[in-house]
Protein backbone atom coordinates (compact mmCIF):
# COMPACT_ATOMS: atom_id res chain seq x y z
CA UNK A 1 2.18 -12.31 43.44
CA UNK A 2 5.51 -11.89 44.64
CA UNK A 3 8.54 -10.85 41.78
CA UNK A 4 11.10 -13.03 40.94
CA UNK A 5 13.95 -10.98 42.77
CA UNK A 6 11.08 -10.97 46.22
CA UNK A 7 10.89 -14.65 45.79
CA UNK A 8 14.49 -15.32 45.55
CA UNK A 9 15.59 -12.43 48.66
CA UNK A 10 12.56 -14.51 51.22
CA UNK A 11 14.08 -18.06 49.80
CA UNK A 12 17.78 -17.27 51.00
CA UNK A 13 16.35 -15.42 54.21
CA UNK A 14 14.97 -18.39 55.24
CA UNK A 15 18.03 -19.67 56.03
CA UNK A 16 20.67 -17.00 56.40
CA UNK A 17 19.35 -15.03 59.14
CA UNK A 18 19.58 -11.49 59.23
CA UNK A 19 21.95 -9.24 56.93
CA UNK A 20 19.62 -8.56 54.59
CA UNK A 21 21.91 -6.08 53.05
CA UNK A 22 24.38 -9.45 52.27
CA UNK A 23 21.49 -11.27 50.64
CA UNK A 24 20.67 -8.01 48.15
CA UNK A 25 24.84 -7.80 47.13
CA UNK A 26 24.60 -11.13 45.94
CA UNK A 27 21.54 -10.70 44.61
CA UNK A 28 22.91 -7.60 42.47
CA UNK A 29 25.92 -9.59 41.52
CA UNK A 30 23.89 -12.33 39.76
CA UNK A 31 21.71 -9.61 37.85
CA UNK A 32 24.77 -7.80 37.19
CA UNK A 33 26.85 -10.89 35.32
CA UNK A 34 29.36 -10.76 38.30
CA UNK A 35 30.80 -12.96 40.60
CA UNK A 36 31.30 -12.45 44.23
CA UNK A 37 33.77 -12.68 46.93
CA UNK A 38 32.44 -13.43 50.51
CA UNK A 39 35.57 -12.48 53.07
CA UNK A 40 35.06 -13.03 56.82
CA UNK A 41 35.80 -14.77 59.58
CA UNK A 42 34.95 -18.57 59.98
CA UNK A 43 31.52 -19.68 61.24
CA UNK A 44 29.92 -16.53 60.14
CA UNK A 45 27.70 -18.33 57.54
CA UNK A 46 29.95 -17.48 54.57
CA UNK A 47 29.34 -20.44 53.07
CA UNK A 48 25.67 -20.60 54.15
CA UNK A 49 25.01 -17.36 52.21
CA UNK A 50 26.70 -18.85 48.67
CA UNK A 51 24.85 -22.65 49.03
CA UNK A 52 21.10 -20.69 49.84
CA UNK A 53 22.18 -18.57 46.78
CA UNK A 54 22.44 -21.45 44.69
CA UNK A 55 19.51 -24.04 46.09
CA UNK A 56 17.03 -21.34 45.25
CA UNK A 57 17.42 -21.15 41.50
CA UNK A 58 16.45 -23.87 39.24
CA UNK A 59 20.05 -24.25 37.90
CA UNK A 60 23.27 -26.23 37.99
CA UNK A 61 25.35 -26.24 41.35
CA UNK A 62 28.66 -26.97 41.87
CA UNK A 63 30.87 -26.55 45.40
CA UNK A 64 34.80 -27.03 45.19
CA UNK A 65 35.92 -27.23 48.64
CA UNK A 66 39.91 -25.13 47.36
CA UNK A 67 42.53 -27.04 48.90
CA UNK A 68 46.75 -26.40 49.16
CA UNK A 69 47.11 -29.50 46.84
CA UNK A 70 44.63 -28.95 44.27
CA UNK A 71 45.20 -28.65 40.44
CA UNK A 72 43.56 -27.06 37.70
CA UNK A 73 42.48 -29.72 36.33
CA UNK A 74 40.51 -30.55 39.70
CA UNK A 75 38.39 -27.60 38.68
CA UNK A 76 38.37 -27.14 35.10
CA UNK A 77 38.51 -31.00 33.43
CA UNK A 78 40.79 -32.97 31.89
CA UNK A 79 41.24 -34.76 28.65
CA UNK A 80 40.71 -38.68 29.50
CA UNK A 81 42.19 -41.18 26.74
CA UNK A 82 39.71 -43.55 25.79
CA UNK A 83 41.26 -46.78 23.89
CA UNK A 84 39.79 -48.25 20.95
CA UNK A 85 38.46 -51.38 19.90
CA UNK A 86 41.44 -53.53 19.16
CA UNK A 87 41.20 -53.60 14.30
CA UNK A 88 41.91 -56.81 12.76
CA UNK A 89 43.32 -57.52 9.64
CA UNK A 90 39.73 -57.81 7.76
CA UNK A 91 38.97 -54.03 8.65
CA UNK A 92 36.20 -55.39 11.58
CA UNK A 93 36.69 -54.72 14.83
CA UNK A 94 35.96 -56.75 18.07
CA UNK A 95 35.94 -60.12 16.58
CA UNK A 96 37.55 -63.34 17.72
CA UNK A 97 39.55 -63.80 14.44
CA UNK A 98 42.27 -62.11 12.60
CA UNK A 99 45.76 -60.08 13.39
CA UNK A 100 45.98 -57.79 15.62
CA UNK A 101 47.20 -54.01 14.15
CA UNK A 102 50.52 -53.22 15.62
CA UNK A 103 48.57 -49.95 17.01
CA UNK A 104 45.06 -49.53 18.81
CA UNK A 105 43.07 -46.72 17.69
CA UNK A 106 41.99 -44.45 20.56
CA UNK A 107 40.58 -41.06 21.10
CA UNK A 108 40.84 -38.31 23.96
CA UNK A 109 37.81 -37.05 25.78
CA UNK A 110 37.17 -34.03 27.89
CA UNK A 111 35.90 -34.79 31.21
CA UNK A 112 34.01 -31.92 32.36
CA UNK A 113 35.41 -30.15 36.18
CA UNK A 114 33.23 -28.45 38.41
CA UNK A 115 33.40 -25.03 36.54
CA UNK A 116 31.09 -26.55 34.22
CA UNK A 117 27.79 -25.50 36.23
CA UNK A 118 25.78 -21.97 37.25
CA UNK A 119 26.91 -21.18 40.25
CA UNK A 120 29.94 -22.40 41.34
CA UNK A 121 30.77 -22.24 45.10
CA UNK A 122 34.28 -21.84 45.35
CA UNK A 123 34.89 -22.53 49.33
CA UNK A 124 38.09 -20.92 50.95
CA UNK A 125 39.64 -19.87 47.91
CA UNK A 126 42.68 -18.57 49.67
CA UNK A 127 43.26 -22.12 51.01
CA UNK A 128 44.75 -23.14 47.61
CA UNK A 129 47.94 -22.01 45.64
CA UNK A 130 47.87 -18.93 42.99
CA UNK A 131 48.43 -21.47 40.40
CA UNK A 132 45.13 -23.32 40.57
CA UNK A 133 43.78 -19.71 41.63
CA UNK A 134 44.71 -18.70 38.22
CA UNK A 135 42.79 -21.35 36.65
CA UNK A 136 39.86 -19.84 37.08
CA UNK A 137 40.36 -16.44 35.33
CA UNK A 138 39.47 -16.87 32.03
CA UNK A 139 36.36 -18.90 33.39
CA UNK A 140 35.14 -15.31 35.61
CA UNK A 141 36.14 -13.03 32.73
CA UNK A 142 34.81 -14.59 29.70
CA UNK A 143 32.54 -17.52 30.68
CA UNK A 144 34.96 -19.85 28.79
CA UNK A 145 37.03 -22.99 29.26
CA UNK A 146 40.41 -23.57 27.44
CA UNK A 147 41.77 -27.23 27.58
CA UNK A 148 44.14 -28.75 24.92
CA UNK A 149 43.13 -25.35 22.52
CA UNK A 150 39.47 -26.17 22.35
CA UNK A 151 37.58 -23.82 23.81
CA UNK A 152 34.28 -24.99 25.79
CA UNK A 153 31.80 -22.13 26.44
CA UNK A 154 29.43 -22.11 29.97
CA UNK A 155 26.21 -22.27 30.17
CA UNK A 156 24.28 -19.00 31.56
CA UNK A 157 23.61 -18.09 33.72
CA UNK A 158 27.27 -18.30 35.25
CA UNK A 159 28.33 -16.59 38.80
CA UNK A 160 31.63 -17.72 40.87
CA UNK A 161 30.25 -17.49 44.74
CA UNK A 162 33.62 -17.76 46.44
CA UNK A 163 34.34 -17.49 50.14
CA UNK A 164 37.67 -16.87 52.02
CA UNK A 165 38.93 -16.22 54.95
CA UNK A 166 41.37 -13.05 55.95
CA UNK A 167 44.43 -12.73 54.57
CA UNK A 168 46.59 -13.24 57.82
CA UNK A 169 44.94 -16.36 58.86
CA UNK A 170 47.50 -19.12 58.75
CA UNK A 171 47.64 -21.90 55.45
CA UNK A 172 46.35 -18.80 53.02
CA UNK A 173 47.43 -17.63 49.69
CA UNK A 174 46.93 -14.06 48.86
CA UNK A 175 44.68 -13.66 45.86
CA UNK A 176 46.44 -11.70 43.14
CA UNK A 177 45.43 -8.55 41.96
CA UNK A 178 44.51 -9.73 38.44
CA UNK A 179 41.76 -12.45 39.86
CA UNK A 180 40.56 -9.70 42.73
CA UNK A 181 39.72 -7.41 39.91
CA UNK A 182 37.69 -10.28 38.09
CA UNK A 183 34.87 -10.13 41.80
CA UNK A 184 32.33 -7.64 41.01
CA UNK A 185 32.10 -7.31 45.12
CA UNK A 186 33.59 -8.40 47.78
CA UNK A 187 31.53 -8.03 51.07
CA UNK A 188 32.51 -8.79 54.47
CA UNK A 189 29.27 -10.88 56.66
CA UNK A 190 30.42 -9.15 60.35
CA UNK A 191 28.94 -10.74 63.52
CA UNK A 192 25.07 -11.27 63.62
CA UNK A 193 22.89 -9.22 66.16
CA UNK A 194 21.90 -10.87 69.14
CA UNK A 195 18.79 -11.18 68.00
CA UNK A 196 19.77 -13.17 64.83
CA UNK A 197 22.22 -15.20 67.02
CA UNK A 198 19.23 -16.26 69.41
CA UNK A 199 17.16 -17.00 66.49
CA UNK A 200 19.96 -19.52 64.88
CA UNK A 201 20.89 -20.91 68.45
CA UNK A 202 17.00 -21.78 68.44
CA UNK A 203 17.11 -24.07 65.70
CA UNK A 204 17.18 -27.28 66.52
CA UNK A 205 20.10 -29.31 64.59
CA UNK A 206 18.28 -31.90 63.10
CA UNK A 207 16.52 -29.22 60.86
CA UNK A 208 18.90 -28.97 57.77
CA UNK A 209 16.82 -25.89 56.36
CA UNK A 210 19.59 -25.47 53.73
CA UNK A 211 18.88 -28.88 52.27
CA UNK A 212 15.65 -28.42 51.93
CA UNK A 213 15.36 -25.26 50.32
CA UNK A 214 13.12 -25.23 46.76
CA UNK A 215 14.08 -24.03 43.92
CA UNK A 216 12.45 -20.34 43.36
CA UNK A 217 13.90 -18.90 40.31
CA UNK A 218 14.85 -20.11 36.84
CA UNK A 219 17.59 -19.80 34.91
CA UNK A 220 15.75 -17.90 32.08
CA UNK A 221 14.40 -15.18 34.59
CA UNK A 222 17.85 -14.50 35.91
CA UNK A 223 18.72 -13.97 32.15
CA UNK A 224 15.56 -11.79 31.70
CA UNK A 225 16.89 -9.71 34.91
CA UNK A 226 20.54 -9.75 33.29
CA UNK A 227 18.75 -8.28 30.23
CA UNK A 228 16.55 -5.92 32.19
CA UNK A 229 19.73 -4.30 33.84
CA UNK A 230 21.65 -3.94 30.41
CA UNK A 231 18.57 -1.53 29.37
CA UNK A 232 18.25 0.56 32.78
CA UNK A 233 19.43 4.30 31.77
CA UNK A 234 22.35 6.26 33.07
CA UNK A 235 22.48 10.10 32.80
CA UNK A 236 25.77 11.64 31.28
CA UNK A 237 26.42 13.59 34.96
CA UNK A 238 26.09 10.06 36.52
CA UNK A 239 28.40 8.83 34.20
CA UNK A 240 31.05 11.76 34.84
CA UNK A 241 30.01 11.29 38.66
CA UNK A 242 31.98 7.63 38.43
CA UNK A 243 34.33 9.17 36.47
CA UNK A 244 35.27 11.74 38.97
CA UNK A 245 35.48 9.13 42.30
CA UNK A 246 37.42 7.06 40.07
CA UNK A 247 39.95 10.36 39.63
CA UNK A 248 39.70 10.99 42.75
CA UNK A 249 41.13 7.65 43.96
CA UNK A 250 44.08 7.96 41.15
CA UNK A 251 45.29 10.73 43.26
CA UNK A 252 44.86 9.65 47.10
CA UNK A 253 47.90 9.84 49.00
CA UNK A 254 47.06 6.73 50.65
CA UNK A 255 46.11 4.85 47.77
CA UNK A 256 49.52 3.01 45.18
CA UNK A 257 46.73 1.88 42.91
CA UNK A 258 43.16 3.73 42.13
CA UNK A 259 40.33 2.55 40.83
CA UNK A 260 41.03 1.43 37.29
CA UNK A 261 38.72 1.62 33.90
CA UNK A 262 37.25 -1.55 34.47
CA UNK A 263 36.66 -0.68 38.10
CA UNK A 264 34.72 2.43 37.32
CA UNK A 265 32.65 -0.35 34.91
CA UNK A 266 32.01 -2.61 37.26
CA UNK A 267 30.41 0.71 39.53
CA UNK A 268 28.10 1.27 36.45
CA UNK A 269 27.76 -2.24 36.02
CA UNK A 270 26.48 -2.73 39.76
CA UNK A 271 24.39 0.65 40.02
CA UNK A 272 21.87 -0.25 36.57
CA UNK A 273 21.88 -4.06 38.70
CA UNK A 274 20.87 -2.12 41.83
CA UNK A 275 18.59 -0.18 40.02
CA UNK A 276 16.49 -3.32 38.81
CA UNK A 277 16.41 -4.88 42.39
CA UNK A 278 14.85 -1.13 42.95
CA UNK A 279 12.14 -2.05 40.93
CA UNK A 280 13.48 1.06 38.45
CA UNK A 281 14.56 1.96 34.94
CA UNK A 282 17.01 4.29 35.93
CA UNK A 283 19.76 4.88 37.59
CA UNK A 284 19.79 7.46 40.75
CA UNK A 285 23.30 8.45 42.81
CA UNK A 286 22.89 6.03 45.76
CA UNK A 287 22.79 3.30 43.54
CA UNK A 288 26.58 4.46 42.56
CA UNK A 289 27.49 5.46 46.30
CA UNK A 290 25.67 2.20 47.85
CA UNK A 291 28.07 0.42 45.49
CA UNK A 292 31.34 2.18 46.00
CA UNK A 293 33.30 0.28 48.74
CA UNK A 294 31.80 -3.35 48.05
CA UNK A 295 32.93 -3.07 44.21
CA UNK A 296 35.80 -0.76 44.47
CA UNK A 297 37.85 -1.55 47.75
CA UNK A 298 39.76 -5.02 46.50
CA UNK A 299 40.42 -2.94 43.38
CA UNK A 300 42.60 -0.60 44.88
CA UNK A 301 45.86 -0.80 46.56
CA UNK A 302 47.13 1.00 49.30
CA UNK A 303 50.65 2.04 50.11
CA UNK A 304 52.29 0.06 52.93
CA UNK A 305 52.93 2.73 55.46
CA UNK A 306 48.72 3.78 55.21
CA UNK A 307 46.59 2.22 58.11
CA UNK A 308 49.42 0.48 60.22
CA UNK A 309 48.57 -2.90 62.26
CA UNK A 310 44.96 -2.81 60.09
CA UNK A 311 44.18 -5.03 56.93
CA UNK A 312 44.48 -3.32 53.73
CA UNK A 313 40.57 -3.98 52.70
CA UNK A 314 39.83 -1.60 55.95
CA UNK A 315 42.11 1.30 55.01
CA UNK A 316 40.85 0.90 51.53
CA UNK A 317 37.07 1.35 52.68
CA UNK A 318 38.22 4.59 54.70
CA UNK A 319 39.93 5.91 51.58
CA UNK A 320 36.52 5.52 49.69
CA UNK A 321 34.27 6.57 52.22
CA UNK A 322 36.44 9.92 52.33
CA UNK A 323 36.51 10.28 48.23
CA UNK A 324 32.80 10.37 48.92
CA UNK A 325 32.66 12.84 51.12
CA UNK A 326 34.69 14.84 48.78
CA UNK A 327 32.89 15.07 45.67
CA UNK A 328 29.26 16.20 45.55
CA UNK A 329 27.07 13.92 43.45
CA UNK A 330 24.19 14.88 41.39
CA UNK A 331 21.11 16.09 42.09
């Protein structure tokens, strides 16, 4: 009988053809309690990828299509005022005699926003300005909702899925470094192979595959897997493996910014993830060098004269790629 994780990586197949290495970074993002950001060029199935994550598990789904004149409140709720039933003089209410009280008794109420789900699909979330970016922080870091000083936890589990296009595509806002930092990953889609383009140019349109996909996955077997990865072991020379690419990046010419302390986290957080979707209970060195550009390259900045006429993400994943080269791992 096929495991929860096989189940889940054949579901999303089924309709996001080829880059299977895609489906298994999202799929380490969920175990991992981390939220993803999908960055690519339109029509590449970005937001394919993030709806088949989120039609395949027996859980809540929300999409926010981000646009330039959204609010916060479009995404996280607002407080609604709800009048009262007019009092009368007698202390009843709604009857047809009596004075009416100078003042109506009402109430606010918090109408839930989209946040309020499992997986969230944030679509193009560049298209919209930092301030409603913003509004999602405290949501992605600790799974909580602030409105009028109540506090409104989210249900788990709770990923972000959020697609966007480049950075120097017109009508987009750069993403600041603060909500970057909050994406476990960011992985970039690329072109399909012919092959996988022949096999989606096959389909015929009126087959809607995506909306008809079946749930494969509960809610309380992504927590088991969440739990599962919080218990996979690390050796101490693994540990002081991170430790050293993360020193290493502090001191790259090319890099303004290295990896910080909760960057070199996230790596450990993502290698005992990658380890369950191995099938093990411990952590090996690939699962910490499989993970080091997708988790660590929108963590870093690099200095504006690095990598001339080429995006910043690009130079970053050279700068990485090189720190690995650098430092021997464990054996």
């Amino acid at each position: 009988m096929p495991s929860p994780i096989e189940r889940l990586r054949a579901s999303i197949g089924s309709v996001f053809l080829g880059n299977a290495e895609a489906v298994d970074r999202i799929i380490c993002c969920l175990i991992a309690r981390g939220h993803v950001l999908i960055e690519d060029v339109p029509g590449v199935g970005k937001t394919v990828l993030a709806s088949a994550v989120a039609r395949s598990m027996n859980c809540t789904f929300s999409r926010i299509q981000l646009t330039p004149d959204m609010l916060p409140g479009d995404i996280l709720g607002v407080s609604v005022f709800r009048p009262g039933t007019p009092a009368h003089d007698d202390g009843t209410r709604g009857g047809m005699s009596g004075a009416l009280h100078a003042s109506l008794a009402g109430h606010f109420e918090f109408k839930k926003g989209p946040i309020f789900a499992n997986i969230v699909l944030a679509d193009e979330i560049n298209r919209t300005p930092p301030r409603t970016q913003t509004a999602l922080l405290e949501a992605m870091n600790e799974a909580t909702v602030t409105i009028d000083s109540t506090t409104y936890k989210l249900d788990q589990p709770f990923m972000i899925v959020a697609t966007q296009n480049p950075d120097d595509f017109e009508g987009t806002y750069l993403l600041p470094e603060n909500q970057l930092d909050r994406f476990l990953m960011r992985i970039n889609l690329g072109y399909p192979s012919a092959a996988d383009e022949a096999r989606v140019l096959s389909l015929r349109p009126a087959d809607n595959a995506l909306q008809h996909l079946q749930p494969v996955m509960t809610g309380e077997e992504v927590v088991l897997l969440q739990k599962q990865a919080d218990g996979v072991r690390m050796d101490r020379a693994l540990i002081d493996y991170i430790i050293s690419l993360a020193h290493a990046t502090r001191q790259a010419e090319e890099l303004r910014i290295g990896l910080s302390p909760r960057g070199s986290m996230a790596l450990a957080q993502a290698a005992r993830a990658t380890a369950v979707l191995s099938g093990r209970e411990y952590v090996i060195p690939e699962d910490i060098t499989d993970n080091v550009v997708p988790v660590c390259a929108h963590r870093v900045i690099t200095r504006s004269y690095a990598g001339a006429g080429r995006r910043a993400g690009e130079v970053a994943s050279d700068v990485l790629r090189r720190v690995l080269e650098t430092i021997d791992s464990p054996r």
